[in-house]
N, C-alpha and C. Protein backbone atom coordinates (compact mmCIF):
# COMPACT_ATOMS: atom_id res chain seq x y z
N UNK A 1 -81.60 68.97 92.32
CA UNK A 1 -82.50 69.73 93.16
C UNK A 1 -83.01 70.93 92.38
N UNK A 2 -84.25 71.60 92.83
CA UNK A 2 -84.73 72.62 92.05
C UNK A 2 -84.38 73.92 92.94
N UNK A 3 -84.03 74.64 92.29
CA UNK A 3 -83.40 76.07 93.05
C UNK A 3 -84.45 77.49 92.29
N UNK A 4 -84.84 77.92 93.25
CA UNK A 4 -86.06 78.94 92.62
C UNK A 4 -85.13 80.68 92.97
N UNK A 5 -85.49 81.17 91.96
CA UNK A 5 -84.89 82.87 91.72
C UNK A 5 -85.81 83.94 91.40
N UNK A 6 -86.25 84.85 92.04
CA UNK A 6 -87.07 85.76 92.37
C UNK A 6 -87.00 87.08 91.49
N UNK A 7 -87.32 87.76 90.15
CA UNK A 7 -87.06 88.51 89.63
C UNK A 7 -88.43 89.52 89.11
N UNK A 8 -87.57 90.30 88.39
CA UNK A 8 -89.21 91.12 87.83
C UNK A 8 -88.60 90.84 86.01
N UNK A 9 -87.88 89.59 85.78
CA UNK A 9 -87.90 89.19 84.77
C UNK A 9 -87.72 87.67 84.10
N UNK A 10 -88.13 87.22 83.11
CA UNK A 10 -87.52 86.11 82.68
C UNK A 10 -85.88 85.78 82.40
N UNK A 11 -85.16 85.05 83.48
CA UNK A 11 -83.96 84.73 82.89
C UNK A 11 -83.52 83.10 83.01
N UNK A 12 -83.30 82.84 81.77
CA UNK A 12 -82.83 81.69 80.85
C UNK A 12 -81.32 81.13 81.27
N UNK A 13 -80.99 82.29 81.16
CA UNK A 13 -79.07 82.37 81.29
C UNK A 13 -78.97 83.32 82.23
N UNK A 14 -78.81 82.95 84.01
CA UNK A 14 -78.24 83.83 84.24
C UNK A 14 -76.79 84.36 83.76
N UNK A 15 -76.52 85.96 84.39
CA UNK A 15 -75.11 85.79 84.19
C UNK A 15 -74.49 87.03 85.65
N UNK A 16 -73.14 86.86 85.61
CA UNK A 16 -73.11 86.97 87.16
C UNK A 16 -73.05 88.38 86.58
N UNK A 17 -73.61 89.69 87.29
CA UNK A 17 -73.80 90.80 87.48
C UNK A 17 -73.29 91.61 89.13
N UNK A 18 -72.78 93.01 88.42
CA UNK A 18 -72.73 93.58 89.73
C UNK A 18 -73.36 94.42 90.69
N UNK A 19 -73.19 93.54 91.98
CA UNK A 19 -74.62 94.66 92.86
C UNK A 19 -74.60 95.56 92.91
N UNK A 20 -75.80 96.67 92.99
CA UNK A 20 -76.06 97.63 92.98
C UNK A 20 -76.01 98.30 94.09
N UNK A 21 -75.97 97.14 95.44
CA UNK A 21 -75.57 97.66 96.76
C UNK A 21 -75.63 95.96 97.43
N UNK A 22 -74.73 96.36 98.68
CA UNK A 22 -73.94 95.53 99.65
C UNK A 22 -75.08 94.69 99.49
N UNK A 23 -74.75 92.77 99.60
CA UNK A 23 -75.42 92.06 100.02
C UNK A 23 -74.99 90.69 101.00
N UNK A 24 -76.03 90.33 101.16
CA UNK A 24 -75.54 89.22 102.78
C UNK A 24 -74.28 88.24 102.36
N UNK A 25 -74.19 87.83 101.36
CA UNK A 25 -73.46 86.83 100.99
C UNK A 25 -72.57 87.25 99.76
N UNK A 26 -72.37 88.73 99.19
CA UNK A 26 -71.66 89.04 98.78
C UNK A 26 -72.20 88.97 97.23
N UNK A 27 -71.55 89.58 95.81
CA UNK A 27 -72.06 89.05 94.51
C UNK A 27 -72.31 87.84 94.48
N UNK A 28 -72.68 88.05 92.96
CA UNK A 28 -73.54 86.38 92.95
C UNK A 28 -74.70 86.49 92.80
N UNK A 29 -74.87 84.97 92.21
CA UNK A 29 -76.48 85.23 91.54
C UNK A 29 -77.22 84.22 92.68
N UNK A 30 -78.08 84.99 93.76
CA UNK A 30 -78.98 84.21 94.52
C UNK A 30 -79.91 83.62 93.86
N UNK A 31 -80.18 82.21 95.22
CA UNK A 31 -81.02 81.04 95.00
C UNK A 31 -81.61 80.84 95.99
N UNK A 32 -82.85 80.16 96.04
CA UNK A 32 -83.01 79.13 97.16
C UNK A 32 -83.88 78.19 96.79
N UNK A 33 -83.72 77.28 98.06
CA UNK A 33 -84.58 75.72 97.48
C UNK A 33 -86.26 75.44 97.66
N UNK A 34 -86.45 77.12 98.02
CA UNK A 34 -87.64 77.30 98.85
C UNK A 34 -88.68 78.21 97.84
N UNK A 35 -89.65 78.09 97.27
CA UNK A 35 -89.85 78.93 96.61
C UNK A 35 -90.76 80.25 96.79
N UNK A 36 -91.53 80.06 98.36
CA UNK A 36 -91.88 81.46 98.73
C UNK A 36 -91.16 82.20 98.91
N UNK A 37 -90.30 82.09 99.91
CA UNK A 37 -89.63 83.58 99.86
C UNK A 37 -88.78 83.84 98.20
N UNK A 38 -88.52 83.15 97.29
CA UNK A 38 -88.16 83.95 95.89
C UNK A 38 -89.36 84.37 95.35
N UNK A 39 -90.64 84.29 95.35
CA UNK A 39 -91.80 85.25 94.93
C UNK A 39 -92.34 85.98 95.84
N UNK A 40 -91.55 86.36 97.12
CA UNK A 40 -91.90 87.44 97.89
C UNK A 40 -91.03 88.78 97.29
N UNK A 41 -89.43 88.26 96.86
CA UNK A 41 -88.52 89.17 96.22
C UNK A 41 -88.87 89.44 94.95
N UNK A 42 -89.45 88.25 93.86
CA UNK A 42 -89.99 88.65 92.88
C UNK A 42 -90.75 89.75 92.87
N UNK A 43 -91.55 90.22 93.61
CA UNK A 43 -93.23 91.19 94.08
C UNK A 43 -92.11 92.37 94.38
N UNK A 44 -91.25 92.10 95.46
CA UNK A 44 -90.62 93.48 95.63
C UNK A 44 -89.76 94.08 94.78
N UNK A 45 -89.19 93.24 94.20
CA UNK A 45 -88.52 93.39 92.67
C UNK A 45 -89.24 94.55 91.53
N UNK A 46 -90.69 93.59 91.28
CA UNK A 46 -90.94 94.38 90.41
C UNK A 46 -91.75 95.44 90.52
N UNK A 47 -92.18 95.51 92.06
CA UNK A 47 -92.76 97.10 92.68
C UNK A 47 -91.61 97.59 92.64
N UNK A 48 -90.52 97.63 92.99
CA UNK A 48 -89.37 98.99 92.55
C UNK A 48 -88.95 99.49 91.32
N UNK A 49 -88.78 97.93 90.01
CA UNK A 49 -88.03 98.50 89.24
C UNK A 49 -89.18 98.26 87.92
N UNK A 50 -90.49 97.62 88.08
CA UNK A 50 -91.06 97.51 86.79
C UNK A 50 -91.17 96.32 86.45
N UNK A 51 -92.02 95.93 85.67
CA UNK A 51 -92.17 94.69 85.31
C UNK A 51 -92.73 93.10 85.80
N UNK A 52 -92.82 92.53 85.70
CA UNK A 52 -93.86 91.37 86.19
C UNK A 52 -92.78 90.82 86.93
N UNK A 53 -93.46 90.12 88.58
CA UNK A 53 -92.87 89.28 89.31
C UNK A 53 -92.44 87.87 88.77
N UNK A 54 -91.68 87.18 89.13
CA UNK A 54 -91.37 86.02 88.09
C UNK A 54 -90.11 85.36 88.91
N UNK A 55 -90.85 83.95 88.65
CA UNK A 55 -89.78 83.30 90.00
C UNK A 55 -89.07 82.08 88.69
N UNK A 56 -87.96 81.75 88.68
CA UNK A 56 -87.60 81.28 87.50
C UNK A 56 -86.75 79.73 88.43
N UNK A 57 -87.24 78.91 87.86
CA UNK A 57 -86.90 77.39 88.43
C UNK A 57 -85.48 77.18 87.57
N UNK A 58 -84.64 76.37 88.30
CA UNK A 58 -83.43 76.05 87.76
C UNK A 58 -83.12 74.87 88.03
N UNK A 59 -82.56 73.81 88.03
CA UNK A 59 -81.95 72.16 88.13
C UNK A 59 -80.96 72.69 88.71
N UNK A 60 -80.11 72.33 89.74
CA UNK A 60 -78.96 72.26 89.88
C UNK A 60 -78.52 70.83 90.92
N UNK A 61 -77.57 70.36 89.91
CA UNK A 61 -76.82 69.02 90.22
C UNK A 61 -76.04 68.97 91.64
N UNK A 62 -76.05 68.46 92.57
CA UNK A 62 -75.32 69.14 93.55
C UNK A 62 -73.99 68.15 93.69
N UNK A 63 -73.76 66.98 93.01
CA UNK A 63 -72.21 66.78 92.56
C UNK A 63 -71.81 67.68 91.88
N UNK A 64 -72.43 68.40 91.58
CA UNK A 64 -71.01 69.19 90.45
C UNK A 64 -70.38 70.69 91.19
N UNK A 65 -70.96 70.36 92.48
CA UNK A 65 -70.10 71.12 93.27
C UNK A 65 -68.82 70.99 93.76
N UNK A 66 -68.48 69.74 93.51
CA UNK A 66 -67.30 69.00 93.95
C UNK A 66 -66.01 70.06 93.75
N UNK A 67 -65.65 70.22 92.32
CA UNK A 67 -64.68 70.56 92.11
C UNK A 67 -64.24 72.39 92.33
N UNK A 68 -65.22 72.98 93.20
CA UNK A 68 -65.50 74.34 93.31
C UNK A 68 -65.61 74.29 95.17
N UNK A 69 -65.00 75.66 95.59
CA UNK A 69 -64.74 76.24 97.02
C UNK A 69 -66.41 76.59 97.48
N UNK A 70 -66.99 75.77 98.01
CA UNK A 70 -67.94 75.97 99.29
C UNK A 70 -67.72 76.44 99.99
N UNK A 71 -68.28 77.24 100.84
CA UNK A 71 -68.60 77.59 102.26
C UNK A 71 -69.86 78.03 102.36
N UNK A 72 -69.55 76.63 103.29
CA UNK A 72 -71.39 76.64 104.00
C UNK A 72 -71.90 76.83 105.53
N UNK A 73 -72.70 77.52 105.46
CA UNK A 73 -73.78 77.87 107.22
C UNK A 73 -74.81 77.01 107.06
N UNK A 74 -74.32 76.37 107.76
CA UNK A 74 -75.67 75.05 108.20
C UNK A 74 -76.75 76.03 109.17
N UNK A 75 -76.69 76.81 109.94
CA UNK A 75 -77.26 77.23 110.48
C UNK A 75 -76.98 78.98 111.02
N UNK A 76 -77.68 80.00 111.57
CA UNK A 76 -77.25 81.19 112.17
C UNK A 76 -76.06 80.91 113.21
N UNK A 77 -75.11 80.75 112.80
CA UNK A 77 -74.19 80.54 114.17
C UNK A 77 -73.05 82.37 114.09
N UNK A 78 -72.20 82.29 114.63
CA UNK A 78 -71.43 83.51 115.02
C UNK A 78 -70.72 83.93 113.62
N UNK A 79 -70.01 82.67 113.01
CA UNK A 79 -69.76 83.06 111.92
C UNK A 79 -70.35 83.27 110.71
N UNK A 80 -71.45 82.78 111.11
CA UNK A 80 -72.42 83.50 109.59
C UNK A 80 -72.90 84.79 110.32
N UNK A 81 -73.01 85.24 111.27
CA UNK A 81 -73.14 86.55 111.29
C UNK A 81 -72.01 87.49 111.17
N UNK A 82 -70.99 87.21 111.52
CA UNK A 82 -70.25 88.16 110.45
C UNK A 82 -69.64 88.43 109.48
N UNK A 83 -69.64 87.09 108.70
CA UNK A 83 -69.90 87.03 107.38
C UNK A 83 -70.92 88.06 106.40
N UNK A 84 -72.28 87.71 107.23
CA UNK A 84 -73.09 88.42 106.82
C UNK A 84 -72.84 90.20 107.20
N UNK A 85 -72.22 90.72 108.34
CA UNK A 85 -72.22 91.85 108.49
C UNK A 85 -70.84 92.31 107.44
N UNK A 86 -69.85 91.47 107.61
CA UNK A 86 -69.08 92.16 106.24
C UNK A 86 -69.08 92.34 105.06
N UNK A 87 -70.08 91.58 104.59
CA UNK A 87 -70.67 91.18 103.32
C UNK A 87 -71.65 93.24 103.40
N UNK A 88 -72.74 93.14 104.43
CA UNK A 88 -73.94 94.14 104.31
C UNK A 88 -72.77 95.54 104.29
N UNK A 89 -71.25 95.52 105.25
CA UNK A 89 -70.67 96.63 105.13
C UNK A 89 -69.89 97.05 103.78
N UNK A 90 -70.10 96.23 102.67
CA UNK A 90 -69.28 96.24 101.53
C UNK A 90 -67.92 95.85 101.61
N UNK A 91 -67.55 94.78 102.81
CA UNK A 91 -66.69 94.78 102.88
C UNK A 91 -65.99 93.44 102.33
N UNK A 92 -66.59 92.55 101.38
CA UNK A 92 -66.90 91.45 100.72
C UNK A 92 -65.22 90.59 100.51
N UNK A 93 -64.87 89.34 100.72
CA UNK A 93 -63.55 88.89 100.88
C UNK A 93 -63.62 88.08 99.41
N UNK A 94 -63.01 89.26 98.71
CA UNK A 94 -63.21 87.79 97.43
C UNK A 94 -62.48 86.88 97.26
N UNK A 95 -62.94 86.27 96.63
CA UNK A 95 -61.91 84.66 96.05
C UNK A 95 -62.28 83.44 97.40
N UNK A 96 -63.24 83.81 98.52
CA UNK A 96 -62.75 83.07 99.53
C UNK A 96 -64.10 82.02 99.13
N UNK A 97 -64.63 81.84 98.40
CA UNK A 97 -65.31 80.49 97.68
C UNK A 97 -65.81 80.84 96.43
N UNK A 98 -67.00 79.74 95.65
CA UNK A 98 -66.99 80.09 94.80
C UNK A 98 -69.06 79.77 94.55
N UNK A 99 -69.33 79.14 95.59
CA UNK A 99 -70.58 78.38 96.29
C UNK A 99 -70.65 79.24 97.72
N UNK A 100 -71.69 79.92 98.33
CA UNK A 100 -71.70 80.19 99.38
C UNK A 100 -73.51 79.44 99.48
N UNK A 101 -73.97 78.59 100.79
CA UNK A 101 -75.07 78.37 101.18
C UNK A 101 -75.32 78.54 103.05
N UNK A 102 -76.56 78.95 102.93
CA UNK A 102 -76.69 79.14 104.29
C UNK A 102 -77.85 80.02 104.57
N UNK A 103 -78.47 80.27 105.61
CA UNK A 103 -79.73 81.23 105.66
C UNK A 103 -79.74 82.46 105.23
N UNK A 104 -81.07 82.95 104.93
CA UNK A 104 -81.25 83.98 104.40
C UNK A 104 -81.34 85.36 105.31
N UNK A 105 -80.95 86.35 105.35
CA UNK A 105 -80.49 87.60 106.82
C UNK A 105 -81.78 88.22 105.78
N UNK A 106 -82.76 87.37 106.32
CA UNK A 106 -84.52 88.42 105.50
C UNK A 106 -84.84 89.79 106.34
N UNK A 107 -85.77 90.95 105.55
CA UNK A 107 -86.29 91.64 106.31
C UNK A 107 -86.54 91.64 107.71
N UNK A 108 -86.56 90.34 108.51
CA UNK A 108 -86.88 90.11 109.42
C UNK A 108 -85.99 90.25 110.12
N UNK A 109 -85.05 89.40 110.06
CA UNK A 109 -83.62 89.19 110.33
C UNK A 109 -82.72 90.52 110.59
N UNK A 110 -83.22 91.19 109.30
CA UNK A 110 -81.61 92.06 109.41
C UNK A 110 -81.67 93.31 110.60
N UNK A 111 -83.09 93.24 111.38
CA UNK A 111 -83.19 94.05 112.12
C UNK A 111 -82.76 94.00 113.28
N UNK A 112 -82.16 92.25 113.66
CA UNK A 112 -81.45 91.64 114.58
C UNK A 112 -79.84 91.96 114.39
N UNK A 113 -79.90 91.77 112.39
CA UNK A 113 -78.45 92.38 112.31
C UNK A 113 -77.93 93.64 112.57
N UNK A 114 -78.58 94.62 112.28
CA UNK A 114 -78.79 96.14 112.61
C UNK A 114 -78.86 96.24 114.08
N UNK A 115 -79.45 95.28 114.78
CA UNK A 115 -78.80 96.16 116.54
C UNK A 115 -77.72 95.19 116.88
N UNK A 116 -77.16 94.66 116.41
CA UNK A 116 -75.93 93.63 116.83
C UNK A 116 -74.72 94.78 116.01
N UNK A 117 -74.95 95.06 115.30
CA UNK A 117 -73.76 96.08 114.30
C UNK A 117 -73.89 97.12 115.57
N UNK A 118 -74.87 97.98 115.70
CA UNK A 118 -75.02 98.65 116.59
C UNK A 118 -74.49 99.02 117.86
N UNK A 119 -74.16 97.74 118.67
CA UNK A 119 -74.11 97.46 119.63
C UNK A 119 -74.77 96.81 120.67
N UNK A 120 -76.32 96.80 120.67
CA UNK A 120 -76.92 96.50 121.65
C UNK A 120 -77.33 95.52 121.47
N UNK A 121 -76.95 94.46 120.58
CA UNK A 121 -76.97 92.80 121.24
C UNK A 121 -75.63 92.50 121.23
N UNK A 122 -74.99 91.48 121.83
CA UNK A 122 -73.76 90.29 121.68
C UNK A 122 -74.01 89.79 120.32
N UNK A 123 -72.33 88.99 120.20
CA UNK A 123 -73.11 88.10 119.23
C UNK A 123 -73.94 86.97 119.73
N UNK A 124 -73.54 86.60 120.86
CA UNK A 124 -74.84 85.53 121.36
C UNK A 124 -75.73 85.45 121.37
N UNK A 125 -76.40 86.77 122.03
CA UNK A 125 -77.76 87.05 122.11
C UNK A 125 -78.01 87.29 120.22
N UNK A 126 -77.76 87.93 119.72
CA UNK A 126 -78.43 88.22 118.24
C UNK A 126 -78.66 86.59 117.29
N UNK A 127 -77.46 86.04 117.84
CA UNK A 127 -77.90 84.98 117.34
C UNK A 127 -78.72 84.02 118.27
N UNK A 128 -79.00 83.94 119.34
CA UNK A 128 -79.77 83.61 120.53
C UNK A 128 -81.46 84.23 119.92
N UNK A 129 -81.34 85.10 119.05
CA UNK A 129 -82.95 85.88 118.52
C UNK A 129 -82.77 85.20 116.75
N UNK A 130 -81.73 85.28 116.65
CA UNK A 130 -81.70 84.80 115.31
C UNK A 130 -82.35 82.96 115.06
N UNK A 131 -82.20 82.53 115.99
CA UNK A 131 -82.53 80.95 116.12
C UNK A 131 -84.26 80.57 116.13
N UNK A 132 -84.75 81.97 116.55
CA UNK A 132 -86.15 81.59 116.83
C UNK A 132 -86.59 82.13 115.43
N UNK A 133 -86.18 82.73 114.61
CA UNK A 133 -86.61 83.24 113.61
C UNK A 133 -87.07 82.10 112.51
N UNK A 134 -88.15 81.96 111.26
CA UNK A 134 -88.17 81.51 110.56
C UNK A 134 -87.21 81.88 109.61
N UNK A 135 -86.36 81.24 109.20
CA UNK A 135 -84.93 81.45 108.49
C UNK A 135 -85.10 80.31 107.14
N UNK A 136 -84.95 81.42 106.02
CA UNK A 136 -85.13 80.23 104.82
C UNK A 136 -83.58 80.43 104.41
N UNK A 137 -83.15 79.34 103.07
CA UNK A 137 -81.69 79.34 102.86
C UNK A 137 -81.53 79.99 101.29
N UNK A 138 -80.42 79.92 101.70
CA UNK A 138 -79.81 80.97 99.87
C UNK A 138 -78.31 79.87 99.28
N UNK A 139 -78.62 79.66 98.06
CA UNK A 139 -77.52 79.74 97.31
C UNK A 139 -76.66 81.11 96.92
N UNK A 140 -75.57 81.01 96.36
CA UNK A 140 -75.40 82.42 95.80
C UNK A 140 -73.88 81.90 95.01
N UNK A 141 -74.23 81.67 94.01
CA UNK A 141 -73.18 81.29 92.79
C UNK A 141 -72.54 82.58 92.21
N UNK A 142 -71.01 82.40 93.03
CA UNK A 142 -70.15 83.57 92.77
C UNK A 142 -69.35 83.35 91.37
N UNK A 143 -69.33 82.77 90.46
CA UNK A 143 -68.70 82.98 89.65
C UNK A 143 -69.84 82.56 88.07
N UNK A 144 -68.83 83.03 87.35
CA UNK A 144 -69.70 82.65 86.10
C UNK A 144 -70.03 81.08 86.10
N UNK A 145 -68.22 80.35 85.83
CA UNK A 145 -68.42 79.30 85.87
C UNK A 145 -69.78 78.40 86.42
N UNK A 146 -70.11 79.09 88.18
CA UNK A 146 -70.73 77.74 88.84
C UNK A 146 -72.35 78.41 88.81
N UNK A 147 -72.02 79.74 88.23
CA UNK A 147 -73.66 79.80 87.95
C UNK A 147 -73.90 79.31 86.65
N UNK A 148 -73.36 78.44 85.59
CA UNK A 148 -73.91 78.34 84.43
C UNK A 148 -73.69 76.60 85.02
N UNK A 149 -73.59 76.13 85.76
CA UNK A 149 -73.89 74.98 86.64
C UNK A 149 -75.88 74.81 86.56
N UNK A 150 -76.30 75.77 86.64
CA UNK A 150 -77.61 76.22 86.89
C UNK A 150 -78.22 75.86 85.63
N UNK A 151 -79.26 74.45 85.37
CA UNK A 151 -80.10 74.32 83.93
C UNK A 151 -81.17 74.87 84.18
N UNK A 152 -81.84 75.87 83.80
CA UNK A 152 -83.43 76.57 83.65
C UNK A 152 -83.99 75.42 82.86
N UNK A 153 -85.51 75.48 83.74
CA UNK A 153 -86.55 74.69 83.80
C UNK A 153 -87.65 75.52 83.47
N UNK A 154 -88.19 76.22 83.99
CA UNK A 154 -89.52 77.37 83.54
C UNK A 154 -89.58 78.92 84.46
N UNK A 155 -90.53 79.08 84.34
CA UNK A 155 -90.32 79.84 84.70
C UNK A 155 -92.22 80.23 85.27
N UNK A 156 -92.61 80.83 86.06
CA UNK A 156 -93.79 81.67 86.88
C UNK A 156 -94.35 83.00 87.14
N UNK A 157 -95.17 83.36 86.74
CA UNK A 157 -95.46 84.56 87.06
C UNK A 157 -96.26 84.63 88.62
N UNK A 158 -96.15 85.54 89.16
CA UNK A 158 -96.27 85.20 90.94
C UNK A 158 -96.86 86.93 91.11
C-alpha cells in the first residue's frame, strides 16, 4: 500500500524523532493512506517552520506487520478517544504497541476533543459528533525498527 507523509522537507529515511509537543497517537513517525490531508500538513508545516511543502510517498508491506504489537481504531469509538486525550495530555503509555492505526483527531475534530476534556460533552455524545465528521486515518510507526518497514517511492511538492 502507498502511505503519504506531509512535510516542509524531503525525507528518504525517515527516522523516529522526538515531539516537540503532545500528539494524538503518541511519537512516531505519522502516515496516512490518504494523500490530501498529508499536503494540507505539508502547507502548514512549511508556513511555520520554512521551506517547501512536500508530501513524500512510501510502500509499506502490510504483512510485515505481523511480527510487531498493533493497536488499531477501526473507527472513533470511546477508546480511541481516550487514547487520543492521553496521548494530547502528554500522558503517552509506552511500549503498549509498536503500529498504532486509526483516525485522524484533525483540526476539526480536536475541537470536539477540547469540549469532551472539558466537560461539556459525554463520551457518547463527543463521539456521537465525532461520527459525523469527515475523519481521515493515520499510521504512526513507533519504533525505529517498523518505521524503516517504510520503502520511499518519491516524493511532491504540494
Amino acid at each position: 500500500m502507498e502511505l503519504f507523509h506531509g512535510s516542509n522537507q524531503i525525507i528518504k529515511q525517515p527516522k523516529l524523532l522526538a515531539p516537540t509537543h503532545p500528539l494524538d497517537f503518541g511519537a512516531g513517525f505519522y502516515a496516512t493512506t490518504n494523500k490530501e490531508p498529508a499536503a494540507a500538513f505539508a502547507r502548514k508545516v512549511a508556513k511555520w517552520r520554512g521551506g517547501n511543502a512536500v508530501v513524500n510517498t512510501y510502500f509499506f508491506e502490510e504483512t510485515h506487520i505481523k511480527p510487531f504489537k498493533l493497536l488499531k481504531f477501526d473507527n472513533p469509538n470511546i477508546k480511541w478517544l481516550q487514547f487520543v486525550v492521553e496521548n494530547r495530555a502528554d500522558r503517552e503509555q509506552k511500549g503498549i504497541a509498536d503500529i498504532v492505526f486509526g483516525p485522524v483527531a484533525n483540526d476539526d475534530v480536536y475541537s470536539v476533543v477540547e469540549l469532551y476534556e472539558a466537560g461539556t460533552y459525554t463520551e457518547k455524545e463527543a463521539i456521537a459528533r465525532l461520527k459525523i465528521k469527515k475523519l481521515f486515518n493515520q499510521y504512526v510507526f513507533k519504533t525505529q525498527e517498523t518505521i524503516n518497514l517504510l520503502l520511499f517511492k518519491q516524493y511532491d511538492y504540494v
